[in-house]
PDB file of N, CA and C in Angstrom:
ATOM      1  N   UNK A   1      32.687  63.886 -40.415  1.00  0.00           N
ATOM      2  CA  UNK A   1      34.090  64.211 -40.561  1.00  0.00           C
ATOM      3  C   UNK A   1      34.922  62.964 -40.237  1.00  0.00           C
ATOM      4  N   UNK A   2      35.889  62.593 -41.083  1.00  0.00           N
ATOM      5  CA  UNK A   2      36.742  61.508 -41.096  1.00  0.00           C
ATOM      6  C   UNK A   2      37.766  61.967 -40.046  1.00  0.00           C
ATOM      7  N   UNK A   3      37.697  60.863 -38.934  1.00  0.00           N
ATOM      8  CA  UNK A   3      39.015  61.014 -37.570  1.00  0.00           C
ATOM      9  C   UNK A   3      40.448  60.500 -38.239  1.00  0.00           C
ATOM     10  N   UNK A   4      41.507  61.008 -38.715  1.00  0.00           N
ATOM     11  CA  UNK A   4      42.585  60.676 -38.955  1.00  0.00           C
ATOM     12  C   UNK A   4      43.449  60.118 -37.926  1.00  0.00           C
ATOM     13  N   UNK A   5      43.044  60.504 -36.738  1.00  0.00           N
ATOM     14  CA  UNK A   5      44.385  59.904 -35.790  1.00  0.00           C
ATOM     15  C   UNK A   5      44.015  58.758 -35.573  1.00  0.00           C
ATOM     16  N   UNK A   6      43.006  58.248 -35.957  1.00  0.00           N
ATOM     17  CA  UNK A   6      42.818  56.842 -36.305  1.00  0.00           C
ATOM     18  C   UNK A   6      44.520  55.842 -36.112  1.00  0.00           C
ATOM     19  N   UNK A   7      44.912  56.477 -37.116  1.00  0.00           N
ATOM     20  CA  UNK A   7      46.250  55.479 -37.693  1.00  0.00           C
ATOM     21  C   UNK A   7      47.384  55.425 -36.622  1.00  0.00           C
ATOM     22  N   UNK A   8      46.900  56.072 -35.673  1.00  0.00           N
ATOM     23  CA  UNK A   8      48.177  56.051 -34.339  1.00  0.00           C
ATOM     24  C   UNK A   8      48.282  54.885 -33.892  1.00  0.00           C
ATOM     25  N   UNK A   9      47.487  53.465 -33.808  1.00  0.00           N
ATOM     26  CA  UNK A   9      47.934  52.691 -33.312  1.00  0.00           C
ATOM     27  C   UNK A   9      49.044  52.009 -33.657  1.00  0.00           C
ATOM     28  N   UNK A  10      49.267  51.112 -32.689  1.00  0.00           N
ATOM     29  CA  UNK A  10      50.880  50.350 -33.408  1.00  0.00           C
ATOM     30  C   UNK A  10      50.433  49.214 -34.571  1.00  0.00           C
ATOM     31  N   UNK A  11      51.412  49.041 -35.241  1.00  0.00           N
ATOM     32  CA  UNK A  11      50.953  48.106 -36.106  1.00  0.00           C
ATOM     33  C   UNK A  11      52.147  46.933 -36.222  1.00  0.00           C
ATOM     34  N   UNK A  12      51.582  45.751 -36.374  1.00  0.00           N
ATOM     35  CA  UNK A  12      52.450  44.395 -36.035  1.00  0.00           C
ATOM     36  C   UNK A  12      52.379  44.095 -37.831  1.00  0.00           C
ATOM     37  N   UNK A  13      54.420  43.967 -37.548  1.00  0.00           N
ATOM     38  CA  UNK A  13      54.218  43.354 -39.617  1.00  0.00           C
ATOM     39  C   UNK A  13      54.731  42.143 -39.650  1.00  0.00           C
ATOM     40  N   UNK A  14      54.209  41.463 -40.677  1.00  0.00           N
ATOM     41  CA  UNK A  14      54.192  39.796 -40.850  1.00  0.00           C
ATOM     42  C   UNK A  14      53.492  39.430 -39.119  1.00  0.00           C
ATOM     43  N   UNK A  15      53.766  38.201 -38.953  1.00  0.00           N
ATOM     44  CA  UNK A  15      52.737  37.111 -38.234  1.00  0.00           C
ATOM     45  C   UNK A  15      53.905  36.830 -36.871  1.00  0.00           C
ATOM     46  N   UNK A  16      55.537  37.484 -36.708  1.00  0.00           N
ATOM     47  CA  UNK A  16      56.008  37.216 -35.454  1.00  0.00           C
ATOM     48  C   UNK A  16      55.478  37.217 -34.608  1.00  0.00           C
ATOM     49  N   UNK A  17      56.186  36.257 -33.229  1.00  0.00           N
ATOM     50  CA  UNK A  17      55.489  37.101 -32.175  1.00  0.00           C
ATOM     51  C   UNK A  17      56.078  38.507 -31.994  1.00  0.00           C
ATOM     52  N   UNK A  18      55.116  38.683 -30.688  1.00  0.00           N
ATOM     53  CA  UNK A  18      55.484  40.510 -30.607  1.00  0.00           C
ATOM     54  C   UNK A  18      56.729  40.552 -29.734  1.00  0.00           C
ATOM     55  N   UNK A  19      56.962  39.981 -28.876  1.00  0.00           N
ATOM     56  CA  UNK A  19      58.110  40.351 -28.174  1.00  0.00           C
ATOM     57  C   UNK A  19      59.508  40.007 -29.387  1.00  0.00           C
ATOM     58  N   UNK A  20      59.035  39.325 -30.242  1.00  0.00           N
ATOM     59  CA  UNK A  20      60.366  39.105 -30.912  1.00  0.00           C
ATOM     60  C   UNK A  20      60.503  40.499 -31.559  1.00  0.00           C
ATOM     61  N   UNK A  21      59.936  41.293 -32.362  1.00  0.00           N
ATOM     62  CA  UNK A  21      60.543  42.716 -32.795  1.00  0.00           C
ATOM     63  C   UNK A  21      60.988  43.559 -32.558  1.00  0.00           C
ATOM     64  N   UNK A  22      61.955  43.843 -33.042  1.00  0.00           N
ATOM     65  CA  UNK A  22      62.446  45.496 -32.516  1.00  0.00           C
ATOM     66  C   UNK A  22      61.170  46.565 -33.022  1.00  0.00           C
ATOM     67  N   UNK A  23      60.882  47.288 -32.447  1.00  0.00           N
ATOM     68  CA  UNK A  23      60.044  48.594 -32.628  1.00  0.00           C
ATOM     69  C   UNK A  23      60.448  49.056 -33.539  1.00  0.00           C
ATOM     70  N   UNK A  24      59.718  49.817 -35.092  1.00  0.00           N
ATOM     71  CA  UNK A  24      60.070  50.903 -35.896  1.00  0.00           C
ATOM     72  C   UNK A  24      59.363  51.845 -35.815  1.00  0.00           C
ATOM     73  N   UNK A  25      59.643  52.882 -35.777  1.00  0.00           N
ATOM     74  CA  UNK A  25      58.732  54.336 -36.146  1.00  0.00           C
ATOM     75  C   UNK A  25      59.281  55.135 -37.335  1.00  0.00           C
ATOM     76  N   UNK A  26      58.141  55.155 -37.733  1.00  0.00           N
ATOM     77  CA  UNK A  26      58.128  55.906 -40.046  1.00  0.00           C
ATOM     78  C   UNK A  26      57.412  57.167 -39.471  1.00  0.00           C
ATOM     79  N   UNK A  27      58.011  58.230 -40.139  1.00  0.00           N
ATOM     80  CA  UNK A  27      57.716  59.464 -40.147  1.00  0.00           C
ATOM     81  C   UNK A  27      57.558  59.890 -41.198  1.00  0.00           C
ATOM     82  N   UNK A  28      56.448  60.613 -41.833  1.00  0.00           N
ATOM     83  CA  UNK A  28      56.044  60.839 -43.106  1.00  0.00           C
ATOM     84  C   UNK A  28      55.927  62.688 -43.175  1.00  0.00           C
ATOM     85  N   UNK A  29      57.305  62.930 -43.571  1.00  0.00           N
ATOM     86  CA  UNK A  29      58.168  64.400 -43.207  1.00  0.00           C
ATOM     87  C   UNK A  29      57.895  65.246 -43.949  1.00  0.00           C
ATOM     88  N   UNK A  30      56.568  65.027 -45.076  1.00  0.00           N
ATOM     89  CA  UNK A  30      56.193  66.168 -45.542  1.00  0.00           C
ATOM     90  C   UNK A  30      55.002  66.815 -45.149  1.00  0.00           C
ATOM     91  N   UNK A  31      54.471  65.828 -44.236  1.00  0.00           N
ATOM     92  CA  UNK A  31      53.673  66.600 -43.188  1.00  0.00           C
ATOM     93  C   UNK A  31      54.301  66.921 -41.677  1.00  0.00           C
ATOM     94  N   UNK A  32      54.885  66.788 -41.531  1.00  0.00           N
ATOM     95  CA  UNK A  32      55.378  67.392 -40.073  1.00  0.00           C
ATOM     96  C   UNK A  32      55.860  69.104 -40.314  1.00  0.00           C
ATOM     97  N   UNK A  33      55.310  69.471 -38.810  1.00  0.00           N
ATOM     98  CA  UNK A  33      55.160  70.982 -38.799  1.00  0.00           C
ATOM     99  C   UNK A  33      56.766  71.147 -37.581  1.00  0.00           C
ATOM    100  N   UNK A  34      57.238  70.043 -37.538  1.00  0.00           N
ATOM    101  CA  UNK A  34      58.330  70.571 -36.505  1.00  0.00           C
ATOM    102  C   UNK A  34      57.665  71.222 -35.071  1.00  0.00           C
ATOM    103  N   UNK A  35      56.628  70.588 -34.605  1.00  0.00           N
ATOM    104  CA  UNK A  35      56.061  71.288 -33.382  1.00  0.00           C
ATOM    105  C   UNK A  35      57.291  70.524 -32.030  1.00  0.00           C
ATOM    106  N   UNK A  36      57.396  69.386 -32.224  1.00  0.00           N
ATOM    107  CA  UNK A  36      57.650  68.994 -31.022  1.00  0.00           C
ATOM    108  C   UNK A  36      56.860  68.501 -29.855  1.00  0.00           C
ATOM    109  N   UNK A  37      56.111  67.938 -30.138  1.00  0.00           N
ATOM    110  CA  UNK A  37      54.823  67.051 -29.162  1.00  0.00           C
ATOM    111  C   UNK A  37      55.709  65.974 -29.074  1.00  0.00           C
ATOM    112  N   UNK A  38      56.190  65.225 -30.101  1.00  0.00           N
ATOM    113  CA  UNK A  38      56.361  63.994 -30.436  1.00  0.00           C
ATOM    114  C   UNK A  38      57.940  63.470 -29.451  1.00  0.00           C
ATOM    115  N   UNK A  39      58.657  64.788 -29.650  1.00  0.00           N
ATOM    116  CA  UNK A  39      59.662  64.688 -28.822  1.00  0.00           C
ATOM    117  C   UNK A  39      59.572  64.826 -27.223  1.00  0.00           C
ATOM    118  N   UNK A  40      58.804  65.413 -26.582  1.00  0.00           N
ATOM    119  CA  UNK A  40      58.596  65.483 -25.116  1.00  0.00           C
ATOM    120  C   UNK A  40      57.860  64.779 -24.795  1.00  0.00           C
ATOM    121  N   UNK A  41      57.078  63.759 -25.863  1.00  0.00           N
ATOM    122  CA  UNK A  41      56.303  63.245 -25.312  1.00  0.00           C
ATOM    123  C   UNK A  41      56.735  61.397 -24.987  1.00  0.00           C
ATOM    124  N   UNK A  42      57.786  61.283 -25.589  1.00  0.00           N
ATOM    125  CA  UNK A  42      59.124  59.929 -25.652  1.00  0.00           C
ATOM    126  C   UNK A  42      59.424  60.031 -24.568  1.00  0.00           C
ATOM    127  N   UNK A  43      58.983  58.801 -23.488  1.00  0.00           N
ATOM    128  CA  UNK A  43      59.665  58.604 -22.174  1.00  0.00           C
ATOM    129  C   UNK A  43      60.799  58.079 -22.472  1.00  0.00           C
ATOM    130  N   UNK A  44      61.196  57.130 -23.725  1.00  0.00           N
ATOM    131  CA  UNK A  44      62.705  57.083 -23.762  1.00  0.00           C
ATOM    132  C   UNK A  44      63.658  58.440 -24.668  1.00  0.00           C
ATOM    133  N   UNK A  45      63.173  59.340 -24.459  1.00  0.00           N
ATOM    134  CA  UNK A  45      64.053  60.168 -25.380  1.00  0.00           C
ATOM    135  C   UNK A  45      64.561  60.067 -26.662  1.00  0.00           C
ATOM    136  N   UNK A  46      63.928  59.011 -27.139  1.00  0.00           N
ATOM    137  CA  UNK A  46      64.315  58.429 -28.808  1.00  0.00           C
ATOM    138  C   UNK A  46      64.148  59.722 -30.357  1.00  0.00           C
ATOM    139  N   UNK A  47      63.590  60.368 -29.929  1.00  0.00           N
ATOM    140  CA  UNK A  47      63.028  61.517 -31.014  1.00  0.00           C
ATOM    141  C   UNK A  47      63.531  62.576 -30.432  1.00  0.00           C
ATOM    142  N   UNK A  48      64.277  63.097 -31.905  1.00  0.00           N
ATOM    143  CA  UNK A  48      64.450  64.714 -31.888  1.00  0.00           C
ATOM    144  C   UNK A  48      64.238  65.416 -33.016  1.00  0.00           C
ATOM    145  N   UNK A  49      64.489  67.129 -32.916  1.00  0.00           N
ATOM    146  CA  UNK A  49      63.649  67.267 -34.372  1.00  0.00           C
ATOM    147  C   UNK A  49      65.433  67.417 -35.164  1.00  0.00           C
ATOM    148  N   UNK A  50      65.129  66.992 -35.631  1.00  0.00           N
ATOM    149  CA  UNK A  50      66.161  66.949 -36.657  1.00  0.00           C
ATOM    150  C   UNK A  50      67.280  68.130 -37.698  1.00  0.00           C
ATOM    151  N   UNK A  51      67.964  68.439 -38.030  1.00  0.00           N
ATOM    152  CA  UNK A  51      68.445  69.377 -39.169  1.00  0.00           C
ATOM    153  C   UNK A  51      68.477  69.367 -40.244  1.00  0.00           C
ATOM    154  N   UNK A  52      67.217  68.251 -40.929  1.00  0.00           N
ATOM    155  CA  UNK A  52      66.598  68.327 -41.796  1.00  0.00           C
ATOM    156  C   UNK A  52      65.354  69.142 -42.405  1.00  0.00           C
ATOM    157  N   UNK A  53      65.313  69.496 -43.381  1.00  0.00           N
ATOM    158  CA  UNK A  53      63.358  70.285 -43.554  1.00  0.00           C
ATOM    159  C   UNK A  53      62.809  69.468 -44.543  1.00  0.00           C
ATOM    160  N   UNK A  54      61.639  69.970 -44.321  1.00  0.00           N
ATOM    161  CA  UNK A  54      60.941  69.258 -45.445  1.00  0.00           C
ATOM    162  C   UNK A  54      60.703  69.759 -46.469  1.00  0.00           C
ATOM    163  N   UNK A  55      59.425  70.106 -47.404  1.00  0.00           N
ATOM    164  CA  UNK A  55      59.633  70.705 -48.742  1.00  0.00           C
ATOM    165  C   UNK A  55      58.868  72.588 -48.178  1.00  0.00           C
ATOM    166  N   UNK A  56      58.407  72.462 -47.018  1.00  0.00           N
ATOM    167  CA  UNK A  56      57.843  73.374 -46.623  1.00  0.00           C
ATOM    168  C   UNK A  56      58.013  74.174 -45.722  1.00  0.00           C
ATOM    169  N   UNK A  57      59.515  73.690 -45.602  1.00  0.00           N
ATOM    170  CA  UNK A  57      60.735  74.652 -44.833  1.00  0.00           C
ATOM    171  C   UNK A  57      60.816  74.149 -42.982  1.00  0.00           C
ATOM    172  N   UNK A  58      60.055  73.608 -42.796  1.00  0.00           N
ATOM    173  CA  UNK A  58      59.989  72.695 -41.561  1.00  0.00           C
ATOM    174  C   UNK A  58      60.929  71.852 -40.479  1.00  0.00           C
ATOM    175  N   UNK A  59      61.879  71.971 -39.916  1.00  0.00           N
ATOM    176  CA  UNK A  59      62.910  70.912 -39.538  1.00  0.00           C
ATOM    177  C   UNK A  59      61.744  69.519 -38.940  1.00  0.00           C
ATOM    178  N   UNK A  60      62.066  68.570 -39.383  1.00  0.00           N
ATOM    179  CA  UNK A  60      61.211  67.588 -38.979  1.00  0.00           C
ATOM    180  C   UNK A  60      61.639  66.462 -37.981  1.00  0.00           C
ATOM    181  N   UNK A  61      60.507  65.950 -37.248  1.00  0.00           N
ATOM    182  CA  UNK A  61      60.984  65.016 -36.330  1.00  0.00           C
ATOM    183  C   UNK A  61      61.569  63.543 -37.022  1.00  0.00           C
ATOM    184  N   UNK A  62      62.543  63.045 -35.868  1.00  0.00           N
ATOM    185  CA  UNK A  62      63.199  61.749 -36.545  1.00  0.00           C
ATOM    186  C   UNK A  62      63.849  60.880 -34.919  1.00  0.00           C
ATOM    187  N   UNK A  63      63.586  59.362 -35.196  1.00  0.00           N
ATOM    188  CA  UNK A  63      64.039  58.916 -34.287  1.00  0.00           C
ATOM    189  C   UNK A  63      65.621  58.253 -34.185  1.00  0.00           C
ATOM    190  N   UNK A  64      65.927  59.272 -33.222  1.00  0.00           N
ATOM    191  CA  UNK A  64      67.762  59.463 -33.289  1.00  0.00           C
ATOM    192  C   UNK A  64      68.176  58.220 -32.341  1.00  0.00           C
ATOM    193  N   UNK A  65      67.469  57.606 -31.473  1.00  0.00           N
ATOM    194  CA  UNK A  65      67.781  56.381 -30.750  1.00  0.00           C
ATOM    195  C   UNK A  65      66.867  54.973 -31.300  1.00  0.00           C
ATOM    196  N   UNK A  66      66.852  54.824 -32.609  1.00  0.00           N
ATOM    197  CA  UNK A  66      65.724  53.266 -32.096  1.00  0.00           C
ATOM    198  C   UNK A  66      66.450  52.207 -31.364  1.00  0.00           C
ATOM    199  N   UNK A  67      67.287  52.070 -31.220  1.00  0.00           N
ATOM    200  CA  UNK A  67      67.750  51.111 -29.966  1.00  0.00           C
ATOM    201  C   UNK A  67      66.776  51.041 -28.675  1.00  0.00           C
ATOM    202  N   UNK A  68      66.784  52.448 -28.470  1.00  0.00           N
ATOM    203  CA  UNK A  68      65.364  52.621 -27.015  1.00  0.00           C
ATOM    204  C   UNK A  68      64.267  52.637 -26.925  1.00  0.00           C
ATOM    205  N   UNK A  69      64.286  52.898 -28.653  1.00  0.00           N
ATOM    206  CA  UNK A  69      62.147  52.571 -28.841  1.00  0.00           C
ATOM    207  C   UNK A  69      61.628  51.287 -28.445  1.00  0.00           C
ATOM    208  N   UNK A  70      60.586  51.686 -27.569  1.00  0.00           N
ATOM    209  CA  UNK A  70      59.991  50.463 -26.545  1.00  0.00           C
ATOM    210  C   UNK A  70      58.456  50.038 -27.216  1.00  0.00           C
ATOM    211  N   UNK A  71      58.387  51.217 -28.620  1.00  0.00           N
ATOM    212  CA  UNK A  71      57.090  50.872 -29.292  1.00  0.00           C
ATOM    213  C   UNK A  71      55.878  51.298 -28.563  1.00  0.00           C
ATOM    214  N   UNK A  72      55.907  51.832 -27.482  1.00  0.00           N
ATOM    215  CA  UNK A  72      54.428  52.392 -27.181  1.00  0.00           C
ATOM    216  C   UNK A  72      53.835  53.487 -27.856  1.00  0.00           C
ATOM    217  N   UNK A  73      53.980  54.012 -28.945  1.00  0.00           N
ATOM    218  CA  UNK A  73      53.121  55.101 -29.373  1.00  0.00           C
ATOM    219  C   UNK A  73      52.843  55.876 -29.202  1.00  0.00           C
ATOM    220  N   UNK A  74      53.057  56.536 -27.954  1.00  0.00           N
ATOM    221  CA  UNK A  74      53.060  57.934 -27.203  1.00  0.00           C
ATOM    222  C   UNK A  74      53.122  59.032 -28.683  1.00  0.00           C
ATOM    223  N   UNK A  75      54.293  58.899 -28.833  1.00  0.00           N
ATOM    224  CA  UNK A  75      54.447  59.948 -30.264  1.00  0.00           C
ATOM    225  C   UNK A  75      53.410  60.182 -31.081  1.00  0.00           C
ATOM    226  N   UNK A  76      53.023  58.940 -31.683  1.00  0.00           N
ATOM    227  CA  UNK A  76      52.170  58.986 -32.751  1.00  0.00           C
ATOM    228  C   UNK A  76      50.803  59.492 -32.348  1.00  0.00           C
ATOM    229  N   UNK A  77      49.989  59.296 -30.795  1.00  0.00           N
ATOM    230  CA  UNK A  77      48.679  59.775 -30.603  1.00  0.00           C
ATOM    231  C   UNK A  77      49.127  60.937 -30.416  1.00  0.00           C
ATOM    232  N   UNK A  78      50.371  61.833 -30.140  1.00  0.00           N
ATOM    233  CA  UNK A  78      50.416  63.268 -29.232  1.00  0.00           C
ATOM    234  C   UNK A  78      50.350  64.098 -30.958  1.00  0.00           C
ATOM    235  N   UNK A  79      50.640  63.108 -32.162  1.00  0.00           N
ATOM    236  CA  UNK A  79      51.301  64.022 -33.048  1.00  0.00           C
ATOM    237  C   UNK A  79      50.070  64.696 -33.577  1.00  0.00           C
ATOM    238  N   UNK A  80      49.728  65.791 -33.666  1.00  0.00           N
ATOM    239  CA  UNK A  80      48.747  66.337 -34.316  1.00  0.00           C
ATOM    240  C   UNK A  80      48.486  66.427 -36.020  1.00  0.00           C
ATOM    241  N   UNK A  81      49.293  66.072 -36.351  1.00  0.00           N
ATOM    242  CA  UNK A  81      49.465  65.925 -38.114  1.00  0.00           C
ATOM    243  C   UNK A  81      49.364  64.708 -38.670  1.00  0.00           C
ATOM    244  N   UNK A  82      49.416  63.614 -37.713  1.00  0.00           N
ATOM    245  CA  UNK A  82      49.461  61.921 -38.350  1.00  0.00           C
ATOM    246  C   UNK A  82      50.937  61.917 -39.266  1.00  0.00           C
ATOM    247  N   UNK A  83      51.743  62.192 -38.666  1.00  0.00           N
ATOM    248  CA  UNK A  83      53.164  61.916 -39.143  1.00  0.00           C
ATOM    249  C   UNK A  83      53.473  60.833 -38.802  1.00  0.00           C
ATOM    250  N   UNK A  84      53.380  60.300 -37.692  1.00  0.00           N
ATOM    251  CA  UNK A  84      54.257  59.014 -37.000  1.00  0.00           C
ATOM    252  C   UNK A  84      53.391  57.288 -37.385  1.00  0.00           C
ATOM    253  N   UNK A  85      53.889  56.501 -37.493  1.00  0.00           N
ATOM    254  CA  UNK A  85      53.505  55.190 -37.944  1.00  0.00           C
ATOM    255  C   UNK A  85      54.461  54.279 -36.545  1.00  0.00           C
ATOM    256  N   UNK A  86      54.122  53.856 -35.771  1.00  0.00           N
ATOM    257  CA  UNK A  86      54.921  52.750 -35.135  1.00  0.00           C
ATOM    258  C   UNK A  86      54.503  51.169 -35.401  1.00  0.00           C
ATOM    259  N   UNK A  87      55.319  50.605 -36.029  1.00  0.00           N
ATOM    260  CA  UNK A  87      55.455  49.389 -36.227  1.00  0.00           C
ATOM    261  C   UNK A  87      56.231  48.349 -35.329  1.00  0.00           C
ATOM    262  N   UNK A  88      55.452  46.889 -34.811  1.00  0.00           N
ATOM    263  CA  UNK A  88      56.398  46.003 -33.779  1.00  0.00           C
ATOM    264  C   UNK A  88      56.547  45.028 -34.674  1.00  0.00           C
TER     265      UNK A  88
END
């Protein structure tokens, strides 16, 4: 059986250093179930679920602060669906 949460780690784009990036997190909202792992699990409070849905009636998670994303990934290993992508 293929492990999908594989893809939770962070991922570094182009060749900067790392302290130079701001953190991104991509949410891929037609799989999110709107559980909310992803949000309690943000020591900076950056994620909430949103008043958006997806195609499957879902309100989905979204990060409402990236100013405070510190890029640790918390989100992305808690998410049970492989929604979250964090990029430095």
């Amino acid at each position: 059986m293929v492990d999908f949460r594989q893809r939770a780690y962070v991922k570094y784009s182009d060749d900067r250093e790392k302290d130079d990036v701001m953190p991104r997190v991509d949410f891929f909202d037609e799989r999110c179930k709107g559980c909310g792992l992803c949000v309690e699990t943000c020591p900076k409070d950056c994620l909430v679920i949103s008043k958006r849905f997806n195609r499957q009636g879902y309100a989905v998670a979204e990060c409402e602060a990236p100013e405070r994303c510190t890029g640790c990934a918390l989100c992305a290993e808690m998410c049970p669906d492989v929604v979250i992508e964090v990029w430095k």
